[in-house]
C-alpha atoms as a PDB file:
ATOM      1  CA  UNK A   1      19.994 -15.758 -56.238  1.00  0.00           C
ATOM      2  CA  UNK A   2      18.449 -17.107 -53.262  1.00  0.00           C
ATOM      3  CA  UNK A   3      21.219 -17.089 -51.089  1.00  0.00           C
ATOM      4  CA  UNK A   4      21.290 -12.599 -51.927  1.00  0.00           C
ATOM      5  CA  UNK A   5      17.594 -12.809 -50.664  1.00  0.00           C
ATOM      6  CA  UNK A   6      18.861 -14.028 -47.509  1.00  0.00           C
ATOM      7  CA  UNK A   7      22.223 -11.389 -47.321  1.00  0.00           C
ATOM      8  CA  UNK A   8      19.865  -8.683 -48.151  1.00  0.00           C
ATOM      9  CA  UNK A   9      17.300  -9.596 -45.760  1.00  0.00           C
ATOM     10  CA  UNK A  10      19.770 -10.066 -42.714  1.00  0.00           C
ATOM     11  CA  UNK A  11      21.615  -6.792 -43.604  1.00  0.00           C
ATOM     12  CA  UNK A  12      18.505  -5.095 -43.803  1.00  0.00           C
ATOM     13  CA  UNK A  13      17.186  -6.876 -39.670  1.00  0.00           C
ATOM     14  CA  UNK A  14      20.692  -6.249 -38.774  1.00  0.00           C
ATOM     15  CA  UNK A  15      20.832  -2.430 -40.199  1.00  0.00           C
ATOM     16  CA  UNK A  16      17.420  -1.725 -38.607  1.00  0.00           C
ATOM     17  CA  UNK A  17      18.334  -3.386 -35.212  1.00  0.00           C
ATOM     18  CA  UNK A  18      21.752  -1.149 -35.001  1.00  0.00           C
ATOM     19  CA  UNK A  19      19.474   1.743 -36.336  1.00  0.00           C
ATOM     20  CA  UNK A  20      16.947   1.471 -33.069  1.00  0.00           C
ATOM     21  CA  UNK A  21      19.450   0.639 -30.750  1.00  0.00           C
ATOM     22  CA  UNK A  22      20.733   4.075 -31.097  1.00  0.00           C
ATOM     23  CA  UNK A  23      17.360   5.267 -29.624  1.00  0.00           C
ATOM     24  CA  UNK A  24      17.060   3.216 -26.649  1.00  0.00           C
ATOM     25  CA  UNK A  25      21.016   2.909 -25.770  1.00  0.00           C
ATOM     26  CA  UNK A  26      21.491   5.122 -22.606  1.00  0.00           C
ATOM     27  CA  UNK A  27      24.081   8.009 -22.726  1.00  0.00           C
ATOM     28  CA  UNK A  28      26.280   9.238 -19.781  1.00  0.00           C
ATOM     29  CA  UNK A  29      24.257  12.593 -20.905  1.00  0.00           C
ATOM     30  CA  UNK A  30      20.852  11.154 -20.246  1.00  0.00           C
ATOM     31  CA  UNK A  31      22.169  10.838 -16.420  1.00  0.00           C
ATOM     32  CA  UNK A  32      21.147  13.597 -13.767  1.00  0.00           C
ATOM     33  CA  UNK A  33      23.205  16.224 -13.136  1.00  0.00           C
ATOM     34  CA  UNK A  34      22.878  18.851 -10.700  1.00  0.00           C
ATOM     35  CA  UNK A  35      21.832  16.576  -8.026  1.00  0.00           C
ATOM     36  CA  UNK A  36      22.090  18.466  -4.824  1.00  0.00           C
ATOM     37  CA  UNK A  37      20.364  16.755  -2.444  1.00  0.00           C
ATOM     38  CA  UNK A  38      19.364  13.007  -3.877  1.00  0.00           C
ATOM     39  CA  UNK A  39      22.385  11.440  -4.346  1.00  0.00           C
ATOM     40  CA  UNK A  40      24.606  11.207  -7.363  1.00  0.00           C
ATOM     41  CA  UNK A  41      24.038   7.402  -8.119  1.00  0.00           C
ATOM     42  CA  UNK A  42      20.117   7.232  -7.438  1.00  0.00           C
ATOM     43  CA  UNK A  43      18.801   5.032 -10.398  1.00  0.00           C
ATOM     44  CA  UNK A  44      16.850   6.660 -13.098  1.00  0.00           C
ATOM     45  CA  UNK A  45      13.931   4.358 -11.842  1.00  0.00           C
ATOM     46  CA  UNK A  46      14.336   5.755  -8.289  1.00  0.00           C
ATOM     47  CA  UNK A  47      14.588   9.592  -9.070  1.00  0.00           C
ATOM     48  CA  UNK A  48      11.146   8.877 -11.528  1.00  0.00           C
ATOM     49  CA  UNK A  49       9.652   7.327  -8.482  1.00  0.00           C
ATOM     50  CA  UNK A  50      10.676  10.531  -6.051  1.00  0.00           C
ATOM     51  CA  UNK A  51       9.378  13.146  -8.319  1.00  0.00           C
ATOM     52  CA  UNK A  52       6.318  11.455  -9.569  1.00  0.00           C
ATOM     53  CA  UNK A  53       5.291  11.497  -5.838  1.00  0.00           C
ATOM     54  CA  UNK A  54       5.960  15.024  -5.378  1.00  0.00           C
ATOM     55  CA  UNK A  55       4.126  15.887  -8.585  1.00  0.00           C
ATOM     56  CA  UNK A  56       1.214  14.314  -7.116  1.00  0.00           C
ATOM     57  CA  UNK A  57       2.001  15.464  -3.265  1.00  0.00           C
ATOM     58  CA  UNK A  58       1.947  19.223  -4.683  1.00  0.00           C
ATOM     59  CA  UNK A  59      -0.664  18.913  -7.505  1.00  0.00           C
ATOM     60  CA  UNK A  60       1.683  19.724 -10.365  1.00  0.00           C
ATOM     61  CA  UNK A  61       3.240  19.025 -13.641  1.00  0.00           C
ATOM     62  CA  UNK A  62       7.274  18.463 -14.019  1.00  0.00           C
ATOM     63  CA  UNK A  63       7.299  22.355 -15.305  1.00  0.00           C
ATOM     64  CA  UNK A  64       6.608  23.482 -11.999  1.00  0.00           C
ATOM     65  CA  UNK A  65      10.174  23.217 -10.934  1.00  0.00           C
ATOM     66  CA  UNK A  66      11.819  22.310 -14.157  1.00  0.00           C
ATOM     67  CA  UNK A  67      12.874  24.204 -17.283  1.00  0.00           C
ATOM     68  CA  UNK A  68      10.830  23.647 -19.897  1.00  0.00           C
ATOM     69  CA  UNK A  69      11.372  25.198 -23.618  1.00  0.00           C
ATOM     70  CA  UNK A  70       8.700  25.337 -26.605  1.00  0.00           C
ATOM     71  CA  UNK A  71      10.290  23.775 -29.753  1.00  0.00           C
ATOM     72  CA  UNK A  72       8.349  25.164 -32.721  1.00  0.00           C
ATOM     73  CA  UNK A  73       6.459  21.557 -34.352  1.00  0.00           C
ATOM     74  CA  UNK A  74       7.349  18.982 -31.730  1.00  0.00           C
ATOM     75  CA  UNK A  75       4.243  18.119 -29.286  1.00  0.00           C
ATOM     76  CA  UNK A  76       7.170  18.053 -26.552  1.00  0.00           C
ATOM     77  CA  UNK A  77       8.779  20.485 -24.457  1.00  0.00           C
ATOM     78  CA  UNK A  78      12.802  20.452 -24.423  1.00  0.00           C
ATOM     79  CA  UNK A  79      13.814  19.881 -20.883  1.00  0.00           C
ATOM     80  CA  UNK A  80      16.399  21.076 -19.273  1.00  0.00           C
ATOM     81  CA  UNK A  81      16.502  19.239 -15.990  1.00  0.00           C
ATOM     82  CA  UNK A  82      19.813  20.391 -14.646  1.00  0.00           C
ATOM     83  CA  UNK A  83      18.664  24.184 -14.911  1.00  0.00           C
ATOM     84  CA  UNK A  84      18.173  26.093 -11.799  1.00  0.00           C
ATOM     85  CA  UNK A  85      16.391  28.930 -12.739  1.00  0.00           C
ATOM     86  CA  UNK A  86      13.281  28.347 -11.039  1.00  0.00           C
ATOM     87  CA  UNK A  87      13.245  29.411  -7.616  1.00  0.00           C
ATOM     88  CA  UNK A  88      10.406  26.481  -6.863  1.00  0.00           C
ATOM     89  CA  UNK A  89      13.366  23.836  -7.768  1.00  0.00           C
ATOM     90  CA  UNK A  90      15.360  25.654  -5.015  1.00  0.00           C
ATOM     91  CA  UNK A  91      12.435  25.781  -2.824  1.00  0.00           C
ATOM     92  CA  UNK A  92      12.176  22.033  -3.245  1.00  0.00           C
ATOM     93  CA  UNK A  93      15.268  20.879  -2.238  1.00  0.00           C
ATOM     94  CA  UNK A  94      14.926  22.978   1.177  1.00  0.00           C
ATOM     95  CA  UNK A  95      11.632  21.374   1.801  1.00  0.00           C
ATOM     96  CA  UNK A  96      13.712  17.962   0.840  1.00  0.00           C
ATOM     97  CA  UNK A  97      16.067  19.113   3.788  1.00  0.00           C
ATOM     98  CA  UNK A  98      13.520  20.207   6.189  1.00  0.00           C
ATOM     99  CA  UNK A  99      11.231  17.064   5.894  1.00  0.00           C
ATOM    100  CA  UNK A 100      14.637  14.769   6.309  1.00  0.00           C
ATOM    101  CA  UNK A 101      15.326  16.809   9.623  1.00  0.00           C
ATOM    102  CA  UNK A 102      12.414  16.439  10.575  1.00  0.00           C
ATOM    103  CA  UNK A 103      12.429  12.809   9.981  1.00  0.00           C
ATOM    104  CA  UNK A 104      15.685  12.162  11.733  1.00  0.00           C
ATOM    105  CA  UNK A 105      15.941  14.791  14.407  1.00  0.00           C
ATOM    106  CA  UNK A 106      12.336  14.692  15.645  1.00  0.00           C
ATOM    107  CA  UNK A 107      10.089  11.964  14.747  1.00  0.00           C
ATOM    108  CA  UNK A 108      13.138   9.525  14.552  1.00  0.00           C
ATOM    109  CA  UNK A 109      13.471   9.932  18.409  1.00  0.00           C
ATOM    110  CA  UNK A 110       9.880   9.452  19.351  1.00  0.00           C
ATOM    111  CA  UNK A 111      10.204   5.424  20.060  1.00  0.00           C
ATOM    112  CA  UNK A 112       6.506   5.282  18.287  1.00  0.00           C
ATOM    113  CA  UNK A 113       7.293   6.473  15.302  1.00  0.00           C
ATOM    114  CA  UNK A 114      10.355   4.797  13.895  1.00  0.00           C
ATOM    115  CA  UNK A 115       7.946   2.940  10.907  1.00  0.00           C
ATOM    116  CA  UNK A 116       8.607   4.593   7.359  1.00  0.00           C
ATOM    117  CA  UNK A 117       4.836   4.831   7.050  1.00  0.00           C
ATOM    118  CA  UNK A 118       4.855   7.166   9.982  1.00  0.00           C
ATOM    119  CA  UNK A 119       7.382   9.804   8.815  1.00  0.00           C
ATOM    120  CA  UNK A 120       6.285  12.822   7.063  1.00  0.00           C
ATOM    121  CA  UNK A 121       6.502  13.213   3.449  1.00  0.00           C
ATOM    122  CA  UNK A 122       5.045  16.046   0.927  1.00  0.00           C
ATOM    123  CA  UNK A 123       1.427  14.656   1.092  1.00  0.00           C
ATOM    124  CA  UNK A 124       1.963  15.334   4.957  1.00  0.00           C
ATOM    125  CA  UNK A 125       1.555  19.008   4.751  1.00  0.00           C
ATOM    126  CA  UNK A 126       0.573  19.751   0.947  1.00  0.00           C
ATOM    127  CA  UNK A 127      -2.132  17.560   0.762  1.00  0.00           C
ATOM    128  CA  UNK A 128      -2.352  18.020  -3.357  1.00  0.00           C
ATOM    129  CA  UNK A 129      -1.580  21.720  -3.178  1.00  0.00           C
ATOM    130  CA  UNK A 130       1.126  23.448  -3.793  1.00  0.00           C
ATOM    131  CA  UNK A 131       1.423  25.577  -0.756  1.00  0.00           C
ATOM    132  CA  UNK A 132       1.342  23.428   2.635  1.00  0.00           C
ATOM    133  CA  UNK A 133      -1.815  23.400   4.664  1.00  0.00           C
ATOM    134  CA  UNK A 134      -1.183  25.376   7.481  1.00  0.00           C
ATOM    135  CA  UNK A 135      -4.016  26.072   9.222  1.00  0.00           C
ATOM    136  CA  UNK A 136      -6.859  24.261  10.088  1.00  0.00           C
ATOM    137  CA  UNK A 137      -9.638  26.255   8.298  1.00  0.00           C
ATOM    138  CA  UNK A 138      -7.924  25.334   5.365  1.00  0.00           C
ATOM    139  CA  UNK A 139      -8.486  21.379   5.897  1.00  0.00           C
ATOM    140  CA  UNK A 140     -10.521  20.280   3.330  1.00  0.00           C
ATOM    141  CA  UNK A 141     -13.819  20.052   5.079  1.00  0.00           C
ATOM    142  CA  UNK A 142     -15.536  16.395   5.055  1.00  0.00           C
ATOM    143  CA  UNK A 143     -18.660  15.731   2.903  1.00  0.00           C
ATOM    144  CA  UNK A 144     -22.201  16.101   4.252  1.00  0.00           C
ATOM    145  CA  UNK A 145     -23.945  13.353   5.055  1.00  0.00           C
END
């Protein structure tokens, strides 16, 4: 009788293990698709890096460019990543091109300003907002002393 304890108790670790691995094992659906501009191999690490920064370059949320559907009961939006229905996705990727011209083209020939830390990004121009600071009355003014 002993020896069922032990069966039982390994088929039950061994049931429960398979059971979570489906929930953590990675899909060829859960890659990006759609990918216009960042290239089709970027790690899922990388891509979470790039748009975390321009969530916090523009001030926003993942909904401001993505698709993102109610589902009665769940605290979570269904995502649909790939979608291009906002115009602010499209809007994005332009910007992506513009600041990589930029980049390359124009700051990349200035001898000065070859250092990563000296090429323009989101931040550059948005400054937390999501329309770029344009003109200088619209600097945020520093405090008072």
């Amino acid at each position: 009788m002993r020896i069922n304890k032990k069966l039982a108790l390994v088929s039950v670790l061994c049931c429960g293990m398979l059971f979570l691995q489906s929930f953590v094992q990675k899909h060829d659906d859960d890659k990006p698709t759609n990918l216009k501009i960042l290239p089709k191999d970027i790690s899922e690490e990388k891509l979470h890096d790039i748009m975390r920064n321009y969530s916090r370059a523009l001030g926003v949320r993942c909904n401001y460019c993505h698709v993102a559907t109610a589902v009665p009961g769940q605290e979570h939006p269904k995502w649909d990543f790939a979608s291009d229905d906002k115009k602010e996705k499209n809007v994005a990727r332009e910007m992506m091109i513009m600041t990589a011209a930029i980049n390359a083209d124009h700051l990349g020939k200035i001898k000065t300003m070859g250092d990563p830390l000296e090429q323009i990004q989101c931040v550059t121009c948005h400054m937390g907002r999501t329309t770029p600071i344009i003109s200088v009355d619209s600097l945020p003014k520093p405090p008072k002393k």
